[in-house]
Protein backbone atom coordinates (compact mmCIF):
# COMPACT_ATOMS: atom_id res chain seq x y z
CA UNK A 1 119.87 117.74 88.90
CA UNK A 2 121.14 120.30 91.27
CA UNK A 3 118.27 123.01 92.70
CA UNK A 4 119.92 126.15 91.45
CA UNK A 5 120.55 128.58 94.37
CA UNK A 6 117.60 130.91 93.51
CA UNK A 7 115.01 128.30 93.88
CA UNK A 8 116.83 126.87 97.01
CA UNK A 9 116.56 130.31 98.29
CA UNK A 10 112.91 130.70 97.31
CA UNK A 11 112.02 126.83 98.85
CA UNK A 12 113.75 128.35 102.16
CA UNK A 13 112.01 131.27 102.29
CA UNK A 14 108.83 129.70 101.53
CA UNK A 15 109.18 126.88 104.04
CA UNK A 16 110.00 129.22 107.11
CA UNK A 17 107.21 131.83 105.49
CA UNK A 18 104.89 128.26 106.94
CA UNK A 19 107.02 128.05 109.87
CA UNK A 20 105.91 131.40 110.84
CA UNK A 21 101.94 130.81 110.24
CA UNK A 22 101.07 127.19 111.38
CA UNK A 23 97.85 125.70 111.63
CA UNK A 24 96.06 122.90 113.70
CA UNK A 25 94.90 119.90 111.59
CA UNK A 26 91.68 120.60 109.89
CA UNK A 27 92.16 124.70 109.73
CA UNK A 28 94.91 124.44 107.03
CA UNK A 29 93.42 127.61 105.16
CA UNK A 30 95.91 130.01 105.31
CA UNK A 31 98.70 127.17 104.62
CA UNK A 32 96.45 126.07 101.36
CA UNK A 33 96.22 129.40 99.90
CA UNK A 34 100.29 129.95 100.65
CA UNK A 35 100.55 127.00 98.20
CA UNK A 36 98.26 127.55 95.42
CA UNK A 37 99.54 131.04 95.21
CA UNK A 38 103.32 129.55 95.13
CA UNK A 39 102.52 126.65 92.71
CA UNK A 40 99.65 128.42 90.17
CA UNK A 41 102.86 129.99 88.40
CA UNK A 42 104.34 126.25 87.36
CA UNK A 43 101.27 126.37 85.23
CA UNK A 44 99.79 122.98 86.27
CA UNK A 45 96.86 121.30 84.27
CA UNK A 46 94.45 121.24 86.94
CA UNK A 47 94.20 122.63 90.36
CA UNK A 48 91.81 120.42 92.60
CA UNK A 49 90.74 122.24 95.87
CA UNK A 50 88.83 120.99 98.93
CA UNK A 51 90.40 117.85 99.43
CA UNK A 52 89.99 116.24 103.28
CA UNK A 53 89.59 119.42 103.72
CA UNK A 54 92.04 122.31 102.88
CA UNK A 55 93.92 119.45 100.93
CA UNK A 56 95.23 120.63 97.33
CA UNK A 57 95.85 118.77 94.06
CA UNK A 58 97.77 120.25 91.71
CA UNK A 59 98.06 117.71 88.56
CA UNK A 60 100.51 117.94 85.57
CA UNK A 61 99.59 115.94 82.36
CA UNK A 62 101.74 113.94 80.01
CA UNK A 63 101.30 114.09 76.22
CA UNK A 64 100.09 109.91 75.83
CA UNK A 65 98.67 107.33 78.13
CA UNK A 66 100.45 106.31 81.24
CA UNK A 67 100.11 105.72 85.29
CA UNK A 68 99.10 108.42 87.73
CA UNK A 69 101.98 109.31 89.87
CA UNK A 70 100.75 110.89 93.49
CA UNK A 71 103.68 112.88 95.37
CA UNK A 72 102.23 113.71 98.96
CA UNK A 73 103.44 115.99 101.60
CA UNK A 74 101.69 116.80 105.14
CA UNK A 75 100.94 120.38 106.08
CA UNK A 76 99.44 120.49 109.44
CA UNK A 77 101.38 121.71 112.51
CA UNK A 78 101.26 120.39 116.62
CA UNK A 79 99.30 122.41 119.45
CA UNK A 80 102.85 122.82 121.26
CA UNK A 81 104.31 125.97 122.15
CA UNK A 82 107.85 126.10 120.35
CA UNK A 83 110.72 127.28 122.08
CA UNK A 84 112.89 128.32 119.72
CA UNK A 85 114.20 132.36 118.94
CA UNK A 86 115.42 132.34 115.75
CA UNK A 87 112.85 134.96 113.29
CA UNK A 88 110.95 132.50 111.52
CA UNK A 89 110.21 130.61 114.65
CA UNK A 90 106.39 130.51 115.18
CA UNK A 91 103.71 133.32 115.46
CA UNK A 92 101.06 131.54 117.16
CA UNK A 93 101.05 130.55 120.89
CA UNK A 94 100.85 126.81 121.12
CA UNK A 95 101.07 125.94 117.68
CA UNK A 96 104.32 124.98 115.66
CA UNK A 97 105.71 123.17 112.62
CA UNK A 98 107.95 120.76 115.17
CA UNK A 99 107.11 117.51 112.97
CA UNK A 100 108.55 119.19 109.79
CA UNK A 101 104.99 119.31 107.79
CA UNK A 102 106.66 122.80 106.85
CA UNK A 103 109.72 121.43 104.93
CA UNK A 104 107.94 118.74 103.66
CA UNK A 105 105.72 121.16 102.03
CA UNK A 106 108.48 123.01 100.90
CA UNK A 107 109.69 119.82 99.05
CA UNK A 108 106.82 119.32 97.17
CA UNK A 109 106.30 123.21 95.48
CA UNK A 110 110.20 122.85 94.62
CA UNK A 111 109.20 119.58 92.59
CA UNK A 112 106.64 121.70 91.11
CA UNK A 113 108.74 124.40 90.48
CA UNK A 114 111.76 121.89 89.21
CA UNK A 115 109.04 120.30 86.58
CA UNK A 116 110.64 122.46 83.47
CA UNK A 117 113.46 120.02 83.47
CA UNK A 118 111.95 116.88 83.92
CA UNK A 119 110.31 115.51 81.35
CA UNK A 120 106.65 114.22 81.72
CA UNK A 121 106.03 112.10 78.50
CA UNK A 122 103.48 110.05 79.29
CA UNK A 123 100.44 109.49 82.71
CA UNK A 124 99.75 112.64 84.97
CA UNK A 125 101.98 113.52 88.19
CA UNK A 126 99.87 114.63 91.15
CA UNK A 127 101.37 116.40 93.61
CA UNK A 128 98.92 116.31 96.78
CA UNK A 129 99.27 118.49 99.94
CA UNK A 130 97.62 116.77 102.87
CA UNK A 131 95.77 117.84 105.53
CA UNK A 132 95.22 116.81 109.34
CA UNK A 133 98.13 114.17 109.16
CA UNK A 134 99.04 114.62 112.72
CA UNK A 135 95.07 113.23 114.09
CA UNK A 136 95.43 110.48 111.26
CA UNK A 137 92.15 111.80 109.69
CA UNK A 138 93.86 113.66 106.59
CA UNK A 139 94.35 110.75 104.26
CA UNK A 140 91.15 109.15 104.74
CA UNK A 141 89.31 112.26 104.11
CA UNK A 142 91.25 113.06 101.20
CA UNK A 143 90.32 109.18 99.71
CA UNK A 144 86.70 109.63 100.88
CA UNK A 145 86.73 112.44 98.93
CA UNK A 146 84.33 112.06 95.33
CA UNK A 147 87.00 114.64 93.94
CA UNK A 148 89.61 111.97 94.79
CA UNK A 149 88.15 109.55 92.32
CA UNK A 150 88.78 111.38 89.65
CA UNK A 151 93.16 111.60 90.38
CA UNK A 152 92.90 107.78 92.48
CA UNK A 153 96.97 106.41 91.68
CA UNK A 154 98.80 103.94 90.16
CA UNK A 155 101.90 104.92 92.20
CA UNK A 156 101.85 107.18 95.51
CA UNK A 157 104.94 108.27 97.08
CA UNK A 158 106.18 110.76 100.06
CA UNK A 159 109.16 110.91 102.62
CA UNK A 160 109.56 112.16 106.16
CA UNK A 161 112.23 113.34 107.78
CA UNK A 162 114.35 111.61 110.45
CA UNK A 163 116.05 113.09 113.74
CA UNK A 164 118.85 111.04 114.20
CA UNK A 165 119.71 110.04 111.52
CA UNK A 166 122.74 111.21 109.14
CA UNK A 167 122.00 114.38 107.34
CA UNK A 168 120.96 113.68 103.91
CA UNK A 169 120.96 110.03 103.94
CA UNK A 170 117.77 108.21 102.82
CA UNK A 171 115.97 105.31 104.75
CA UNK A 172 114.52 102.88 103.24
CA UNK A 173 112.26 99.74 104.39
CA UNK A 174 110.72 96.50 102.94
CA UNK A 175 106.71 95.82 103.91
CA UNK A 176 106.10 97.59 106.97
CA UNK A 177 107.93 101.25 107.59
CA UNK A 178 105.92 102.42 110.66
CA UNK A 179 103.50 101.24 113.17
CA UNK A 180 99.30 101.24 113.05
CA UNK A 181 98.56 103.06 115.90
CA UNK A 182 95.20 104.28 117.77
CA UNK A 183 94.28 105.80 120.82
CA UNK A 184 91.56 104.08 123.13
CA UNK A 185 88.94 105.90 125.56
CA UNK A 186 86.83 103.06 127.83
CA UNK A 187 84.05 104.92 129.57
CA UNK A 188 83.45 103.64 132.70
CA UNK A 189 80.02 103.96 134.52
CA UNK A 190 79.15 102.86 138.16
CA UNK A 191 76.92 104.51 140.73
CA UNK A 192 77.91 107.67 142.67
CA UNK A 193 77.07 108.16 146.33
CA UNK A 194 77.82 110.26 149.57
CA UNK A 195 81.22 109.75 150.49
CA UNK A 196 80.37 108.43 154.13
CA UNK A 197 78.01 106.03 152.62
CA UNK A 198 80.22 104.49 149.97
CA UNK A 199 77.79 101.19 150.12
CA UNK A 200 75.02 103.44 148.95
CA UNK A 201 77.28 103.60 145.23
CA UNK A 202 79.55 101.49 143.14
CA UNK A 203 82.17 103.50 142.94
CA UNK A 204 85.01 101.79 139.79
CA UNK A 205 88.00 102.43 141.58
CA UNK A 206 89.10 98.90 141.70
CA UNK A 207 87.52 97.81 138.50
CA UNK A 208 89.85 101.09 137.27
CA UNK A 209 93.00 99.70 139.11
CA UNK A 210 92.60 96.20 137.46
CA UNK A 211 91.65 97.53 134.10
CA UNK A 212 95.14 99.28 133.96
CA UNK A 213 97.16 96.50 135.57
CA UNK A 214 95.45 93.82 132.95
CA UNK A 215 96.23 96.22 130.16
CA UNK A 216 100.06 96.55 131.07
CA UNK A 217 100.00 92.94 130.45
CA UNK A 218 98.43 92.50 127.45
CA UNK A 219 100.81 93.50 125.24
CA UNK A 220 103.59 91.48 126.70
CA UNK A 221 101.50 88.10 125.75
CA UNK A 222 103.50 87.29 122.70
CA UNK A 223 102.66 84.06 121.63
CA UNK A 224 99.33 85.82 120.71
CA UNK A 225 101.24 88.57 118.17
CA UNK A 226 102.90 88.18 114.87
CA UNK A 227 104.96 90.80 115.74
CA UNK A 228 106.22 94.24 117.73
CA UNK A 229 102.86 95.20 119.78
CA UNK A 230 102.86 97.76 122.57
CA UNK A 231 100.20 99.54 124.39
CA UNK A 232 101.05 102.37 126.86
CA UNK A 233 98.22 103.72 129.03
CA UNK A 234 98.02 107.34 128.69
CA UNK A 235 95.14 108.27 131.47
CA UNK A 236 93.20 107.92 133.93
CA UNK A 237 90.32 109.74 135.88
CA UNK A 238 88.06 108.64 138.63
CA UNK A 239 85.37 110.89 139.63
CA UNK A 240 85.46 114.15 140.26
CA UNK A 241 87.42 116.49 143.01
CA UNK A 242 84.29 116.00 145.59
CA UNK A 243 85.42 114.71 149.30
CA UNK A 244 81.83 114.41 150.15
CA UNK A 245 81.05 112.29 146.82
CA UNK A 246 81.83 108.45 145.88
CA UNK A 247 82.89 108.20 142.45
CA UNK A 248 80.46 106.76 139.99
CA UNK A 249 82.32 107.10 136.58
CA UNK A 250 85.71 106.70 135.57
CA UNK A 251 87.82 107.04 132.12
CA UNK A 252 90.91 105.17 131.12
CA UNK A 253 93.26 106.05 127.87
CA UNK A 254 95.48 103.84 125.71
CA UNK A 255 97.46 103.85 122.82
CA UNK A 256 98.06 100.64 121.08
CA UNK A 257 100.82 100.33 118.88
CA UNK A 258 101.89 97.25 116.21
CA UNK A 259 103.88 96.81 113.26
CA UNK A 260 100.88 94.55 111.52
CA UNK A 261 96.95 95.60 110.87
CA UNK A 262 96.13 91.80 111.99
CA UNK A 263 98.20 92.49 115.21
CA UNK A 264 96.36 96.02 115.82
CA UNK A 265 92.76 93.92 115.11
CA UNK A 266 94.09 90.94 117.72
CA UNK A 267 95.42 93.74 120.18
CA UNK A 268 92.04 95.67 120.48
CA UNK A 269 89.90 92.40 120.84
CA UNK A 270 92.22 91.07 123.95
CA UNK A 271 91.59 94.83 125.01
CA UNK A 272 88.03 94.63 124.64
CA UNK A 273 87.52 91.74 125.96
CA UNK A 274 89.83 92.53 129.76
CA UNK A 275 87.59 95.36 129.99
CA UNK A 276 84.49 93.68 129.54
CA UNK A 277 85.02 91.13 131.66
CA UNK A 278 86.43 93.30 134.63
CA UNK A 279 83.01 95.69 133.95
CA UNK A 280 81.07 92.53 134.51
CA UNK A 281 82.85 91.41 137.57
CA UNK A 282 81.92 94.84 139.17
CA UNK A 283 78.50 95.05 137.52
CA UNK A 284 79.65 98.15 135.55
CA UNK A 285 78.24 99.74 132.31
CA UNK A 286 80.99 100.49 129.80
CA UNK A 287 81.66 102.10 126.41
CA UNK A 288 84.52 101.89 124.28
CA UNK A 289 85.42 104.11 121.17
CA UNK A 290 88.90 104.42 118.82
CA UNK A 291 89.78 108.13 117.70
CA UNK A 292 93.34 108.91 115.70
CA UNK A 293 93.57 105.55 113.83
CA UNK A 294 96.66 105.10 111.66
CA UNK A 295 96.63 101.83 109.65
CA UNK A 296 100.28 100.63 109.03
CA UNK A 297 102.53 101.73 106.64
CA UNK A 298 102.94 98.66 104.29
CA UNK A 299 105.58 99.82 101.54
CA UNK A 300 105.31 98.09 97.99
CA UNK A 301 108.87 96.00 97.45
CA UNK A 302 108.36 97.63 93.35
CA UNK A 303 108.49 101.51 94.70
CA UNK A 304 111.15 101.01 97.22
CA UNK A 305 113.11 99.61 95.00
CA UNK A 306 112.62 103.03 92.58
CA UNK A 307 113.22 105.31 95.58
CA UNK A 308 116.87 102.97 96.47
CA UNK A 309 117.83 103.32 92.65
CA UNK A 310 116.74 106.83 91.97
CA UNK A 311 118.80 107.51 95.05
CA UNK A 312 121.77 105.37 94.04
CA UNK A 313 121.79 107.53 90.36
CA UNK A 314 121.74 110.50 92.53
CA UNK A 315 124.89 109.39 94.23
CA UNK A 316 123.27 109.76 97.45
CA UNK A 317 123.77 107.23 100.33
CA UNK A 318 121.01 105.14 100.82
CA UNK A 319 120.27 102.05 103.59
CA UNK A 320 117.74 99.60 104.35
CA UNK A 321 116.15 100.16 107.88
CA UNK A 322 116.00 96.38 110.48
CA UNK A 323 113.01 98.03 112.16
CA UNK A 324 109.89 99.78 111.26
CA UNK A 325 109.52 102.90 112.77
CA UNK A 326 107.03 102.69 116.15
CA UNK A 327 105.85 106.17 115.33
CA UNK A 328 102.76 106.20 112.61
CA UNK A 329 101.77 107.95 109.66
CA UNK A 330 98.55 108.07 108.05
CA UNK A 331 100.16 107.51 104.37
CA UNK A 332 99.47 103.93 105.63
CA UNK A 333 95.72 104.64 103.83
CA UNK A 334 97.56 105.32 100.49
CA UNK A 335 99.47 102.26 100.65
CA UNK A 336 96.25 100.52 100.89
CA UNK A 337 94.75 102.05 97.19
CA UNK A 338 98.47 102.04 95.37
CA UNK A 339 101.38 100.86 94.98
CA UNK A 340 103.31 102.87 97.36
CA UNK A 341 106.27 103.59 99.94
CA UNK A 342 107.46 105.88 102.34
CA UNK A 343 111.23 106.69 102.33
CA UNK A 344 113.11 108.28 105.11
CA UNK A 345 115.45 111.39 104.76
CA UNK A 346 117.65 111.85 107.64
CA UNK A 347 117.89 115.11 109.63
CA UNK A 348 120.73 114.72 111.21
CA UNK A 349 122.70 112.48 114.38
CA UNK A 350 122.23 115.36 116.96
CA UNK A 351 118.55 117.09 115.56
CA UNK A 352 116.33 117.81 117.61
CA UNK A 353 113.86 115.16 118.35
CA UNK A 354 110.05 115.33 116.03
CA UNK A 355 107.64 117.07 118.30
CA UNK A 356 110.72 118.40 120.76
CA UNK A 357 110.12 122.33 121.38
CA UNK A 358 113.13 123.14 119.71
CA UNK A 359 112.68 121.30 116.61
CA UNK A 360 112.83 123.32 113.51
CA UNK A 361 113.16 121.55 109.91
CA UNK A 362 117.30 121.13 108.55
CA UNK A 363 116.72 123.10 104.96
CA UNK A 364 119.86 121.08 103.79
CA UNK A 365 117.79 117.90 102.62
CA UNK A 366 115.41 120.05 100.80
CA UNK A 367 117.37 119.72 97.57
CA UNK A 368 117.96 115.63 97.60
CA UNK A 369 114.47 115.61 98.46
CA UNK A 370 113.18 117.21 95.51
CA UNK A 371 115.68 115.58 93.54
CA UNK A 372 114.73 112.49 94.57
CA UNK A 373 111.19 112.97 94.10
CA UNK A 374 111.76 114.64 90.16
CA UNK A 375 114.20 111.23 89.80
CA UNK A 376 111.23 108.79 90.01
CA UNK A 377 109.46 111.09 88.08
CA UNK A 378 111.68 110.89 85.80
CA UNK A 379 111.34 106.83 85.88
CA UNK A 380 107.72 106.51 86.01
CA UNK A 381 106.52 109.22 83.66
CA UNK A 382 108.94 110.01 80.75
């Protein structure tokens, strides 16, 4: 199926229409109600609201009995300040589609708006626009969700788009396609005091200094991982800006990265447990707490193989990935409910980077995006 050039027109218009308007993870209003007003006319069977959020459902029944078939695209956008000039570039200072969230977006209402010829015999296709990817709290909300319950897969499937990579192309990966990821805050607390009477405190410098020379280390312990693990300290603050005053409390900021869940749970325990120990040797009180978790993406071997042959009958070249990706995604919670994957669509060698200033979204690969997507559709529901 080729997009005909009206609709390609309308998907590019539409998708630089979000460009223009973006909004932080968890205030996707404005972006929600651009969608339902661009979808409502494809005459859906039910329109589900409120998911995660400002997440929306739209779902399309078959005539018989049959699996649930969840599309998903991300629609939040990055507090960075984009510098591009072109007139759809970004209307909000510090805020910009420079992950893609827009096109992906604009994938999913051309699927919608393709549905007329594709036929859906049989189960329900849900096509689910996701909030708050970028914090990795979208997904989870959106499953937490009691509306969720009632549209919970069989099958979930959704694609990003890759920098680098050759224009068109898609990407495909076995088991894991990118990393579980989280970022760690340690609290550290000691005792201030007056800078000429430094005895007077316990001030955590060295504890500090150790804590981040231990946890450059950690990582590199091997024999203790299954697989990739990396953890990159991020920062680091000791006191305050006081030349009269000790310092009595300090912070330190990780992110730990792995290609396994049972890697990510072995990581943080070895993490734990250095700062712990180094609290103790100091007497120091400490707190620990995880914020933007991502799970790993774990693709199912059954829909990656749909997504390589729906792209082979499309005549579109496709390729395994050797590595997952050490980026992460928070579709990693819907491969934990469904069978599911996430396929790559490549951007182009020399694209701009995701999250680079100048990024803006190639609207080439919206068409063999939607036509992959209204391919397995095809497989799955008619």
């Amino acid at each position: 199926m080729t997009l005909q050039n009206d609709l390609f027109k309308k998907l590019t218009d539409f998708r630089r229409q979000l460009h223009s308007f973006p909004e932080l993870s968890g205030n996707e209003s404005m972006t929600s109600k651009a969608i339902i007003d661009f979808i409502a006319p494809t005459n859906p069977s039910e329109i589900v609201g409120g998911l995660g959020g400002h997440g929306v459902a739209f779902i399309y029944n078959g005539s018989s009995a049959g699996p649930t078939v969840l599309l998903r695209a991300d629609m939040d956008a990055l507090p960075i300040q984009e510098s591009n000039s072109f007139s759809h570039k970004s209307t909000v200072k510090g805020i910009a589609h420079l992950c893609g969230h827009d096109g992906h977006s604009a994938i999913l209402a051309g699927v919608a708006h393709s549905l007329n010829q594709v036929s859906i015999s049989k189960g329900r296709l849900v096509l689910l626009f996701q909030p708050a990817e970028e914090t990795g709290q979208g997904a989870a909300a959106v499953i937490a969700n009691p509306k969720f319950k009632h549209i919970k897969p069989d099958y979930t499937f959704a694609l990003h788009n890759l920098p680098g990579f050759k224009k068109g192309s898609i990407f495909l990966r076995n088991s894991t396609f990118a990393s579980a990821s989280t970022g760690l805050i340690a609290n550290i607390k000691g005792l201030s005091s007056h800078a000429a009477h430094p005895e007077d405190g316990n001030n955590p410098d060295r504890a500090l200094a150790k804590m981040i020379l231990g946890l450059n280390h950690i990582a590199d312990k091997k024999e203790a991982f299954h697989d990739f693990t990396l953890l990159t300290v991020i920062h680091a603050k000791l006191g305050e800006i006081a030349f009269g005053t000790t310092p009595g409390n300090a912070t330190l900021m990780a992110t730990l990265r792995t290609y396994l869940d049972k890697d990510m749970s072995t990581l943080k325990q070895m993490v734990e447990d250095h700062i712990s120990t180094t609290c103790k040797e100091h007497n120091l009180q400490h707190s620990i707490k995880y914020v933007e978790e991502f799970p790993a993406t774990i693709n199912s071997n059954e829909c990656v193989d749909i997504i390589k042959t729906a792209a082979a009958e499309l005549g579109l070249n496709h390729q395994f990935l050797k590595n997952p990706f050490r980026w992460s995604e928070d579709f990693g919670h819907f491969t934990q409910i469904s069978k599911a994957a996430l396929f790559g669509i490549g951007s182009g060698i020399n694209h701009p980077q995701l999250h680079n200033e100048d990024y803006d979204f190639p609207d080439e690969i919206i068409s063999p995006s939607v036509n992959v997507f209204t391919q397995i559709i095809e497989k799955l529901l008619s």
